[in-house]
PDB file of N, CA and C in Angstrom:
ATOM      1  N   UNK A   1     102.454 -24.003  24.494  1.00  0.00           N
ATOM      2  CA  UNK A   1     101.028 -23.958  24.252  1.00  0.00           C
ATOM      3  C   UNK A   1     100.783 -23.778  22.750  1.00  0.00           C
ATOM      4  N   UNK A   2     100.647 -24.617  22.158  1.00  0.00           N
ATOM      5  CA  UNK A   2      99.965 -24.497  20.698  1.00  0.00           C
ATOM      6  C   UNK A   2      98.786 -23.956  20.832  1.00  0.00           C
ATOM      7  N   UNK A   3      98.370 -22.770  19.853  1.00  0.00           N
ATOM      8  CA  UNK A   3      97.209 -22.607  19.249  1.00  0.00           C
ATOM      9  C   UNK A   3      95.981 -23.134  18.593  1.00  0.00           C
ATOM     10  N   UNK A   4      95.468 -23.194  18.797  1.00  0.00           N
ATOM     11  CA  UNK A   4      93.628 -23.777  18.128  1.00  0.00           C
ATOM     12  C   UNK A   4      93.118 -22.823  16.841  1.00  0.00           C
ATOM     13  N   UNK A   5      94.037 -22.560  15.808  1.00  0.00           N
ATOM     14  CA  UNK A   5      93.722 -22.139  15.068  1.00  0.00           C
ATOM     15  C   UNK A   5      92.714 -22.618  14.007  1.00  0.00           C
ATOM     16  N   UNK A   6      92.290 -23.771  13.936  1.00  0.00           N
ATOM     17  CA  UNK A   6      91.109 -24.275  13.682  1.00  0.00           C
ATOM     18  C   UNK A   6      89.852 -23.504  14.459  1.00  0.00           C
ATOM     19  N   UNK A   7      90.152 -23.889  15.525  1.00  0.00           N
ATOM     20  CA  UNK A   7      89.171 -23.583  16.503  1.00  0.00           C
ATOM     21  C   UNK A   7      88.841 -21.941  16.847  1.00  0.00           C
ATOM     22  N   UNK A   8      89.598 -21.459  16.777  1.00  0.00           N
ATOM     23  CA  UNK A   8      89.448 -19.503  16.837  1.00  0.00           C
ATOM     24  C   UNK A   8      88.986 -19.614  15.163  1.00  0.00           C
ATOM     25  N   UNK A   9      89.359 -19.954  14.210  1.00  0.00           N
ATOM     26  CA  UNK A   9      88.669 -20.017  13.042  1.00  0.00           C
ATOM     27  C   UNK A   9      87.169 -20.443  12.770  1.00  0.00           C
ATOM     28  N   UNK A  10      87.194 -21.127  13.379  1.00  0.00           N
ATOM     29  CA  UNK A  10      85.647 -21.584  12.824  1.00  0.00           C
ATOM     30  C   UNK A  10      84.241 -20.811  13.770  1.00  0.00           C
ATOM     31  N   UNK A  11      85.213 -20.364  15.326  1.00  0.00           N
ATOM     32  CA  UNK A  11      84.074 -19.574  15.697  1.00  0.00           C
ATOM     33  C   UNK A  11      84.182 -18.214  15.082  1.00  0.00           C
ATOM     34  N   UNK A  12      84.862 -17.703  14.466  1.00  0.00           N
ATOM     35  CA  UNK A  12      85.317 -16.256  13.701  1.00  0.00           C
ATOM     36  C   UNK A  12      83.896 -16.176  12.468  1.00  0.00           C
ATOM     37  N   UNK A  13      84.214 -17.608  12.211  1.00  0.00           N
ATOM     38  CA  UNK A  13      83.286 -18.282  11.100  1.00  0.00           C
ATOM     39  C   UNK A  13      81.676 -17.776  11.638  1.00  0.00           C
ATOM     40  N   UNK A  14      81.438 -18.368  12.966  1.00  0.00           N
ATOM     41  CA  UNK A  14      80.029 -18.721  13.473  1.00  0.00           C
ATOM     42  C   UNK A  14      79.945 -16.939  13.420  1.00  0.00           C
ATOM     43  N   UNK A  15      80.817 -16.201  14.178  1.00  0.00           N
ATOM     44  CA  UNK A  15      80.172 -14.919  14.694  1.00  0.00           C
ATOM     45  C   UNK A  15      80.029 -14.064  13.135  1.00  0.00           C
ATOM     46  N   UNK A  16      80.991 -14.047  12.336  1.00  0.00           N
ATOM     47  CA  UNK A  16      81.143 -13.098  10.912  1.00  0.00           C
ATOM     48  C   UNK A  16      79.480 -13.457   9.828  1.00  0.00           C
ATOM     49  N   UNK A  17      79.007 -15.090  10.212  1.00  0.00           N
ATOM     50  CA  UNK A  17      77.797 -15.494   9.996  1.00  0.00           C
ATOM     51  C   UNK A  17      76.616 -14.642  10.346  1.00  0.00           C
ATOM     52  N   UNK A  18      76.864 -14.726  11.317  1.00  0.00           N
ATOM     53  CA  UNK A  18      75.588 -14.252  12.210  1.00  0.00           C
ATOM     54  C   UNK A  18      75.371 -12.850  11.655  1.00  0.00           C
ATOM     55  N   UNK A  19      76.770 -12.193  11.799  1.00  0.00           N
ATOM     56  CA  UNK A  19      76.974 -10.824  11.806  1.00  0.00           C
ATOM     57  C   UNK A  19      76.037 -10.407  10.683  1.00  0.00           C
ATOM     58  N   UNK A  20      76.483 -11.363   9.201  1.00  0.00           N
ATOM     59  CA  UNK A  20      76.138 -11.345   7.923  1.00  0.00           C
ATOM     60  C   UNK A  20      74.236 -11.403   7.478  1.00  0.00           C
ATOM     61  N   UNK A  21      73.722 -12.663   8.562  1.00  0.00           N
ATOM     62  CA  UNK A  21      72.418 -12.370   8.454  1.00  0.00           C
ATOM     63  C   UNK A  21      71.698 -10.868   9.022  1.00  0.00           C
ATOM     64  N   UNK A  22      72.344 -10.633  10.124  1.00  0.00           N
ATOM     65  CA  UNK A  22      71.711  -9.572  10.420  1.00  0.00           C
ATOM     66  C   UNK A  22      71.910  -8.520   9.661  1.00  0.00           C
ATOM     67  N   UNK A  23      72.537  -8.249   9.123  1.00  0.00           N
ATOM     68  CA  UNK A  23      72.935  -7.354   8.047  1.00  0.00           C
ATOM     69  C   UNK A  23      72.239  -6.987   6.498  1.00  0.00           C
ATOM     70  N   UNK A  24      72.557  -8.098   6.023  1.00  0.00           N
ATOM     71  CA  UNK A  24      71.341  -8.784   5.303  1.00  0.00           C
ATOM     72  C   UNK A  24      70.050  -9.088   5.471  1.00  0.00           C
ATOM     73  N   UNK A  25      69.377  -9.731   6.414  1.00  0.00           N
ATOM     74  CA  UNK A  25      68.312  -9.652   6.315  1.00  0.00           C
ATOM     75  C   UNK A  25      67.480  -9.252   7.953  1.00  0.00           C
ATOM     76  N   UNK A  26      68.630  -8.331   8.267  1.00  0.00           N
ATOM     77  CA  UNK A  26      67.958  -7.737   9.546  1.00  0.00           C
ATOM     78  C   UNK A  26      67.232  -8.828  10.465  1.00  0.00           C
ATOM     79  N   UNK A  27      67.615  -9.753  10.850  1.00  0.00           N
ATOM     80  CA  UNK A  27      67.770 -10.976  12.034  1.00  0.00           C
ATOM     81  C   UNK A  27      68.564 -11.007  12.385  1.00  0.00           C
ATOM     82  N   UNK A  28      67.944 -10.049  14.330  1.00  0.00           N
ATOM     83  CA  UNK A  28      68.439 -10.345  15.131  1.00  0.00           C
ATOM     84  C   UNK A  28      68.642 -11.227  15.865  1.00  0.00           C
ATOM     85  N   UNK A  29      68.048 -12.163  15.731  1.00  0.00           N
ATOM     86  CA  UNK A  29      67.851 -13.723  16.203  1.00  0.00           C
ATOM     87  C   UNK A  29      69.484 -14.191  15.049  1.00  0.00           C
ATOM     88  N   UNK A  30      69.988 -13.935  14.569  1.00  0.00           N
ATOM     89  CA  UNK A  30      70.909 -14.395  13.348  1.00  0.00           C
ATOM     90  C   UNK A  30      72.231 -13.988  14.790  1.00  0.00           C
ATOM     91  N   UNK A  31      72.210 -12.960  14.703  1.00  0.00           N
ATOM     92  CA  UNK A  31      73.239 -12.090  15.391  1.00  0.00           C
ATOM     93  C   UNK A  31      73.249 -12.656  16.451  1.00  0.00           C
ATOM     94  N   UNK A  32      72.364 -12.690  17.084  1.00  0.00           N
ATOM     95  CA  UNK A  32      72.663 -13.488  19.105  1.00  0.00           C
ATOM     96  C   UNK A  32      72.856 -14.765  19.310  1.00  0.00           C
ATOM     97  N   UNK A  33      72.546 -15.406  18.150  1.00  0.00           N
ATOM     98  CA  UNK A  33      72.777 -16.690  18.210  1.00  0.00           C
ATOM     99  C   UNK A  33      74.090 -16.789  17.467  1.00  0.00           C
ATOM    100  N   UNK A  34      74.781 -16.017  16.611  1.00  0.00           N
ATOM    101  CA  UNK A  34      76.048 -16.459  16.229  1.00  0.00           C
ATOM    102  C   UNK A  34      76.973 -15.512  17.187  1.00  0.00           C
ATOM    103  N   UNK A  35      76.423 -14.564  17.750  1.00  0.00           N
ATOM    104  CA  UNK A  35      77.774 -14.018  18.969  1.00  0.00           C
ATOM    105  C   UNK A  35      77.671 -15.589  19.819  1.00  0.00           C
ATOM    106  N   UNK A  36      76.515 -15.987  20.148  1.00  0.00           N
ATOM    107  CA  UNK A  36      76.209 -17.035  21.535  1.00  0.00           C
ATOM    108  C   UNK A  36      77.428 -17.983  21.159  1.00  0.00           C
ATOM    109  N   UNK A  37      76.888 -18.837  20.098  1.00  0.00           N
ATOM    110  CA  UNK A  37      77.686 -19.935  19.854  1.00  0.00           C
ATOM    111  C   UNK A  37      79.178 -19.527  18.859  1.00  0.00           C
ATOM    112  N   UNK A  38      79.433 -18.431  18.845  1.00  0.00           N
ATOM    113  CA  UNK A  38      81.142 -17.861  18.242  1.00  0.00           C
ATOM    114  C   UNK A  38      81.523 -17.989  19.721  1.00  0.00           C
ATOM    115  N   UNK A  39      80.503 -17.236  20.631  1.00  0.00           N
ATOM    116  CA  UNK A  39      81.816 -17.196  22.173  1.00  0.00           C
ATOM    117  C   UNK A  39      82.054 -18.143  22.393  1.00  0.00           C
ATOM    118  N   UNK A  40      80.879 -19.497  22.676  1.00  0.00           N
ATOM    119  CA  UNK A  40      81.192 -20.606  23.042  1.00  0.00           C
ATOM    120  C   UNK A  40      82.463 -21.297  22.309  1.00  0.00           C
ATOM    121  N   UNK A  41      82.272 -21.050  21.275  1.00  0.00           N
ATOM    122  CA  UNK A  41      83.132 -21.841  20.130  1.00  0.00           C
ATOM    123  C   UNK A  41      84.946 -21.451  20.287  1.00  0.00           C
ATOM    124  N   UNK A  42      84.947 -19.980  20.851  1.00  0.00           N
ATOM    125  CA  UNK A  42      86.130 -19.433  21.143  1.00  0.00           C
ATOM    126  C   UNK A  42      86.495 -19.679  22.142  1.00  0.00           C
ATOM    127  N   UNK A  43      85.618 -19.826  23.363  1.00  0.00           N
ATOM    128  CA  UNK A  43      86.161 -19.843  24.768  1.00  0.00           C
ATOM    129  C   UNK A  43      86.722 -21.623  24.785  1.00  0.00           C
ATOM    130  N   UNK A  44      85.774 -22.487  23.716  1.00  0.00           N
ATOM    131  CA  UNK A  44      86.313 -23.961  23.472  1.00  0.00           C
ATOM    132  C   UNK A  44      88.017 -23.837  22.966  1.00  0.00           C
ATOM    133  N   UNK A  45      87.735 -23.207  21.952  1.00  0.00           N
ATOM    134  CA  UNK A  45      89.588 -23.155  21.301  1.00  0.00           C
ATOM    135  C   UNK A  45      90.386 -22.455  22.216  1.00  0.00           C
ATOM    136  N   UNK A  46      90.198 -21.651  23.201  1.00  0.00           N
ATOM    137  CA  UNK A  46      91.155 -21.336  24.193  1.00  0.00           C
ATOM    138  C   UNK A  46      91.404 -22.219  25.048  1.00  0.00           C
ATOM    139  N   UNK A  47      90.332 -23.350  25.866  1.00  0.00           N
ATOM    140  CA  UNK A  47      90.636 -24.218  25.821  1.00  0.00           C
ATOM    141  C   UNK A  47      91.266 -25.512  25.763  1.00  0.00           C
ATOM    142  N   UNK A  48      90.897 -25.675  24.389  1.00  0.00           N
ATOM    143  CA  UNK A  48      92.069 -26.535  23.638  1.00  0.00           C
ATOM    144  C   UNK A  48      93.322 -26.450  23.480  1.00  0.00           C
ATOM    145  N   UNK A  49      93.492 -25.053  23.321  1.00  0.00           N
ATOM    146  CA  UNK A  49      94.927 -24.317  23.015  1.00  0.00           C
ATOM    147  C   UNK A  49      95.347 -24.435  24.507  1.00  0.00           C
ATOM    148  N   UNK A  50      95.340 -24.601  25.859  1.00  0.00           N
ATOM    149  CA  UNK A  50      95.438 -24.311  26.365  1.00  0.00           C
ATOM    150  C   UNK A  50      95.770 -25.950  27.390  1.00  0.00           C
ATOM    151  N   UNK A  51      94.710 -26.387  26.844  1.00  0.00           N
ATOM    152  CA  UNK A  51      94.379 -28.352  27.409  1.00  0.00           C
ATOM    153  C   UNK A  51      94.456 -29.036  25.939  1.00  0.00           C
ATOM    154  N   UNK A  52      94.949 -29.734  25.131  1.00  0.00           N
ATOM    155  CA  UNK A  52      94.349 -29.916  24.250  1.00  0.00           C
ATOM    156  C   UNK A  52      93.595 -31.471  24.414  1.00  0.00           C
ATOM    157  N   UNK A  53      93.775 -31.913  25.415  1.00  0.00           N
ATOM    158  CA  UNK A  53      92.407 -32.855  25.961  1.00  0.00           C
ATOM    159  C   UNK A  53      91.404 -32.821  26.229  1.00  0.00           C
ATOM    160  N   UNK A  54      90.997 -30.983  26.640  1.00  0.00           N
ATOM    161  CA  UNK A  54      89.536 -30.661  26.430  1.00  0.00           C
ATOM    162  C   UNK A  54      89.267 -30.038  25.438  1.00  0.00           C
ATOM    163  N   UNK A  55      88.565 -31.030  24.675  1.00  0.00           N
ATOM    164  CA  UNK A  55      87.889 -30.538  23.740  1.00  0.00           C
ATOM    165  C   UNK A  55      86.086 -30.874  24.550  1.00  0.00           C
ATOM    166  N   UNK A  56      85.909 -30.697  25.199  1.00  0.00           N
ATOM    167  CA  UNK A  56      84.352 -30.897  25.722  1.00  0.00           C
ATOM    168  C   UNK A  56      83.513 -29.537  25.223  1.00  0.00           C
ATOM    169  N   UNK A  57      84.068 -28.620  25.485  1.00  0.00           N
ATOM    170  CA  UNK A  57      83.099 -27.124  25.608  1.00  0.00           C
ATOM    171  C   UNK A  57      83.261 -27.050  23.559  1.00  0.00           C
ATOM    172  N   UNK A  58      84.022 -27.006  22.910  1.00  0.00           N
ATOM    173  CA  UNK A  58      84.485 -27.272  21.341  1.00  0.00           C
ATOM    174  C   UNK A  58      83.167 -28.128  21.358  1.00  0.00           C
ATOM    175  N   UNK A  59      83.274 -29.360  21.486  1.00  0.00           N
ATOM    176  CA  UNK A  59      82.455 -30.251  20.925  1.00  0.00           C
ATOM    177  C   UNK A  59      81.157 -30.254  21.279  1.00  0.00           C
ATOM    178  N   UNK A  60      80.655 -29.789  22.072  1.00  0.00           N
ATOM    179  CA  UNK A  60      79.329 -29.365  22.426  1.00  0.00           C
ATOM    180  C   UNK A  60      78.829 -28.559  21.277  1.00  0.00           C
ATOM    181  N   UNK A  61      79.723 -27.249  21.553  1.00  0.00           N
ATOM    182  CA  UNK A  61      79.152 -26.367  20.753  1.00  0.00           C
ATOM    183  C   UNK A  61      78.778 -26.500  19.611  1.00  0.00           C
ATOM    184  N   UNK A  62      80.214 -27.167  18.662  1.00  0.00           N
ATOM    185  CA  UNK A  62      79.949 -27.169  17.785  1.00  0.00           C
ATOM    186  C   UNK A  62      78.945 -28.321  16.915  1.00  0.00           C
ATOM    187  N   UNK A  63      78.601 -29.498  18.003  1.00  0.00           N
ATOM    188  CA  UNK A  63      77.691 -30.603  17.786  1.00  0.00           C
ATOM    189  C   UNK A  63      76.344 -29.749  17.884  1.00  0.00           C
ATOM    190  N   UNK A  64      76.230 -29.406  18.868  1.00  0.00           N
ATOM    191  CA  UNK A  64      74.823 -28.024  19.116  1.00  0.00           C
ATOM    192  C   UNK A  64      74.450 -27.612  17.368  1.00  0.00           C
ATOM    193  N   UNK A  65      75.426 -26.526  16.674  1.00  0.00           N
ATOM    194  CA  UNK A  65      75.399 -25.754  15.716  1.00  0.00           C
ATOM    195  C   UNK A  65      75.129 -27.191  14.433  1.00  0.00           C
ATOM    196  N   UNK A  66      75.688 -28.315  14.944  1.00  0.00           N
ATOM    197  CA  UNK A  66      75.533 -29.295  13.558  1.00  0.00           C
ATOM    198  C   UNK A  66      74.060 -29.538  13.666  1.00  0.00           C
ATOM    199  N   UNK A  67      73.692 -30.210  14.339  1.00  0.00           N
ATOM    200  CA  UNK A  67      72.199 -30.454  14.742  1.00  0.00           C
ATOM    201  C   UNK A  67      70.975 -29.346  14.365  1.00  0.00           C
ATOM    202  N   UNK A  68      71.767 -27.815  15.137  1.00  0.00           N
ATOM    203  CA  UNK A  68      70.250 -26.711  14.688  1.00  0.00           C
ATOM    204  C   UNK A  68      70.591 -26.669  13.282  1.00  0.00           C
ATOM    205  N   UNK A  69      71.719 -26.306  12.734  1.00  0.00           N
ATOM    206  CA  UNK A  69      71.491 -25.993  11.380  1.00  0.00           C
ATOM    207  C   UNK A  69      71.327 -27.048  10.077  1.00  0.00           C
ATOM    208  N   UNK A  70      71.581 -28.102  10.744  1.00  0.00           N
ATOM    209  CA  UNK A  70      71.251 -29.329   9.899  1.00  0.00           C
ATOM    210  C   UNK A  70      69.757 -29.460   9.759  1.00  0.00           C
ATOM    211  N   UNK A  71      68.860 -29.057  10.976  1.00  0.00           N
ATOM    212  CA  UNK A  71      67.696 -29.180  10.411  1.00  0.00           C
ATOM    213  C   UNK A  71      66.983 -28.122   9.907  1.00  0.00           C
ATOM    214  N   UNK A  72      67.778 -26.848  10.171  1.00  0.00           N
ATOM    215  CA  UNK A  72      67.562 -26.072   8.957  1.00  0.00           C
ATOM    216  C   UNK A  72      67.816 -26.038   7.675  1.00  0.00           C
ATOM    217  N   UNK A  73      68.518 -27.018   7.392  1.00  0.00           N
ATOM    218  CA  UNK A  73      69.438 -27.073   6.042  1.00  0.00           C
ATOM    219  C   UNK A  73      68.534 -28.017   5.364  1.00  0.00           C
ATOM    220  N   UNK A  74      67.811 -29.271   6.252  1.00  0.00           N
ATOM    221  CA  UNK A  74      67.058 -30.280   5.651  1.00  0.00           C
ATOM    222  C   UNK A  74      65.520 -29.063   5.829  1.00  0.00           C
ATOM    223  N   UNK A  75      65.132 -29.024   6.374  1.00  0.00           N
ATOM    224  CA  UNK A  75      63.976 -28.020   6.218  1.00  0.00           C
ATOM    225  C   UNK A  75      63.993 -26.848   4.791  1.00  0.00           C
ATOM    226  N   UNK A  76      65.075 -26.306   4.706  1.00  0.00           N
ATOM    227  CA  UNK A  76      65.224 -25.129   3.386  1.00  0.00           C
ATOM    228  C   UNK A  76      65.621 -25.573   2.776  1.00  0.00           C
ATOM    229  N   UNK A  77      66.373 -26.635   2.261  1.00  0.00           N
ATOM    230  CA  UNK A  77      67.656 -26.951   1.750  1.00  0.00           C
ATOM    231  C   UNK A  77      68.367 -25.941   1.003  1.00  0.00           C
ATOM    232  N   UNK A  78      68.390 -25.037   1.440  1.00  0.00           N
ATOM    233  CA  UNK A  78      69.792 -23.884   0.946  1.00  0.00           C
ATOM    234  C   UNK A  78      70.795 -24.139   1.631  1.00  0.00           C
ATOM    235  N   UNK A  79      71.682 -24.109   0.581  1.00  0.00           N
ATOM    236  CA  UNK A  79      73.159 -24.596   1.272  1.00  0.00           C
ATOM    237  C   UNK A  79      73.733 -23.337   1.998  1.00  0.00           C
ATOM    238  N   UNK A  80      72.961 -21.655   1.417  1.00  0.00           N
ATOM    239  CA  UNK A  80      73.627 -20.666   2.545  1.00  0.00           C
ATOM    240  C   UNK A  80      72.549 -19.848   2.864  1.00  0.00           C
ATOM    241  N   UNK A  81      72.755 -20.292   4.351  1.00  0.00           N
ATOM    242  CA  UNK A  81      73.900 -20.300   5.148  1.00  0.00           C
ATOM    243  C   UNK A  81      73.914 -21.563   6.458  1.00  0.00           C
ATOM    244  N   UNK A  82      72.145 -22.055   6.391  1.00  0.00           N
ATOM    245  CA  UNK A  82      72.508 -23.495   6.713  1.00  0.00           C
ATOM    246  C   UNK A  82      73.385 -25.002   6.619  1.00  0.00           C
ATOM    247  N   UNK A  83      73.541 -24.494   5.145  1.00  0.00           N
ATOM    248  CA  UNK A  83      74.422 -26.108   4.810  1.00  0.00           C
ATOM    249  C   UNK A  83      75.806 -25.952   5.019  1.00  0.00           C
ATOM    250  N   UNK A  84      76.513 -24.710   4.675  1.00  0.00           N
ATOM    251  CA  UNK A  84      77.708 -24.761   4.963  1.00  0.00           C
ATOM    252  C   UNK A  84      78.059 -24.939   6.678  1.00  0.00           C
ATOM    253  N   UNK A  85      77.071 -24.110   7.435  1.00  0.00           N
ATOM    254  CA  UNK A  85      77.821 -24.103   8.894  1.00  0.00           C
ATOM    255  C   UNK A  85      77.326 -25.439   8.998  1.00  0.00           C
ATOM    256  N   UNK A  86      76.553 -26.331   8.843  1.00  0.00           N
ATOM    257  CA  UNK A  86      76.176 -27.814   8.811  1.00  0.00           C
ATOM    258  C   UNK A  86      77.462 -28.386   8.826  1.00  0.00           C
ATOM    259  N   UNK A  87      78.001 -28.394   7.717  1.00  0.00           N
ATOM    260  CA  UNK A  87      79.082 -28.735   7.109  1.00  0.00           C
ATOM    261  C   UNK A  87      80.398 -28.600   7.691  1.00  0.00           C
ATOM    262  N   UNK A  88      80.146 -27.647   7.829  1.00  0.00           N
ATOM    263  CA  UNK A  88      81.775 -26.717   8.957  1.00  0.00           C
ATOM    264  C   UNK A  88      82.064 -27.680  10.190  1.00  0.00           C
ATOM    265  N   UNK A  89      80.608 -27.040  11.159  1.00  0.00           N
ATOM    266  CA  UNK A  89      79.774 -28.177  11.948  1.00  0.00           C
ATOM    267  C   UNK A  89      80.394 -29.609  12.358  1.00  0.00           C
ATOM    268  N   UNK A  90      79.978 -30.374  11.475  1.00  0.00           N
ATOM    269  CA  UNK A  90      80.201 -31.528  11.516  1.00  0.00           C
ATOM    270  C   UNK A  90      81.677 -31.582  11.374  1.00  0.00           C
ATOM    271  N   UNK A  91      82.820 -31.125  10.308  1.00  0.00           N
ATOM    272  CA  UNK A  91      84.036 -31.297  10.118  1.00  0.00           C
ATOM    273  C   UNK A  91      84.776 -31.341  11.342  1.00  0.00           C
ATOM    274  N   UNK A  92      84.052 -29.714  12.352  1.00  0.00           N
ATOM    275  CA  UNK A  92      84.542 -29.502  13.491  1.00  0.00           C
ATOM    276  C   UNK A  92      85.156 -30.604  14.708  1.00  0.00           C
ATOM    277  N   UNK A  93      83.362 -31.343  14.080  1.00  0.00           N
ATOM    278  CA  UNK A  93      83.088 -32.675  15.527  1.00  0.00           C
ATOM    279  C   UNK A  93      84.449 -33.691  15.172  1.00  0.00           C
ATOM    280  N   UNK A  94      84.285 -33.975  13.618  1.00  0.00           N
ATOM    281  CA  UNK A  94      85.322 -35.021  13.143  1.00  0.00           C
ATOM    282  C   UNK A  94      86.866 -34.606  13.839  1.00  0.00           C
ATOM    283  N   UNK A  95      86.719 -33.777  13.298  1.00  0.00           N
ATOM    284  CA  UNK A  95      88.355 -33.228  14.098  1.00  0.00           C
ATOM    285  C   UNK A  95      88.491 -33.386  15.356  1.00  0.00           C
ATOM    286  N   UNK A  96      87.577 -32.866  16.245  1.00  0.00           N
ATOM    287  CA  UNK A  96      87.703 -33.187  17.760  1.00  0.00           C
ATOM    288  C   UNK A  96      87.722 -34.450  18.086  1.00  0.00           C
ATOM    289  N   UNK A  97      86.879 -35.144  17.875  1.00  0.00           N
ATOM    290  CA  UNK A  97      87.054 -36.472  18.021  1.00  0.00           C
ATOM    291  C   UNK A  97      88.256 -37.337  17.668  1.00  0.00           C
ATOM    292  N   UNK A  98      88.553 -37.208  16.387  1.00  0.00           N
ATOM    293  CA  UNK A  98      90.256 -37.611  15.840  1.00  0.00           C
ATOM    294  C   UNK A  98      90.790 -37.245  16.128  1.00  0.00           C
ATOM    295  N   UNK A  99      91.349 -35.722  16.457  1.00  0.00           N
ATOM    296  CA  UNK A  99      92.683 -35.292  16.747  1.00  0.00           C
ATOM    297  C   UNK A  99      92.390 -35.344  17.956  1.00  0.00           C
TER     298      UNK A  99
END
């Protein structure tokens, strides 16, 4: 069983995010939505690590997170903390899809 260390990474990414707005600017809406989509994102890389043909629950999620924060990113255009998970985001999808 290979590991999804991509994939436990980047939801580590989504939840340490979230963690960070709420912290910062006290949004809790920041926090529930990056535990929501870190679990999803983790329970995907277990998953993978596990099937690495499903990537379905991975690619949801992380297509989900490209989409909301992309149009937050085009709406504010601040690159943080919209543009990077945009960014992340999308890399995610590329990978799933290719590898």
């Amino acid at each position: 069983m290979a590991v999804d260390w991509l994939g436990f990474g980047y939801a580590a990414a989504i939840i340490f995010g979230g963690f960070l707005g709420y912290k910062k600017k006290g949004s809790l809406m920041s926090l529930i939505a990056g535990l929501f989509f870190g679990g999803i994102s983790a329970y995907g890389a277990f998953k993978v690590s596990v099937d690495p043909g499903d990537i379905w629950t991975s690619l949801a999620a992380s297509a989900a997170l490209a989409v909301v924060m992309g149009m937050r990113f085009k709406k504010s255009g601040k690159i943080m903390p919209a543009g990077i998970m945009t960014g992340l985001s999308l890399l995610m999808v590329v990978r799933l899809l290719i590898f």
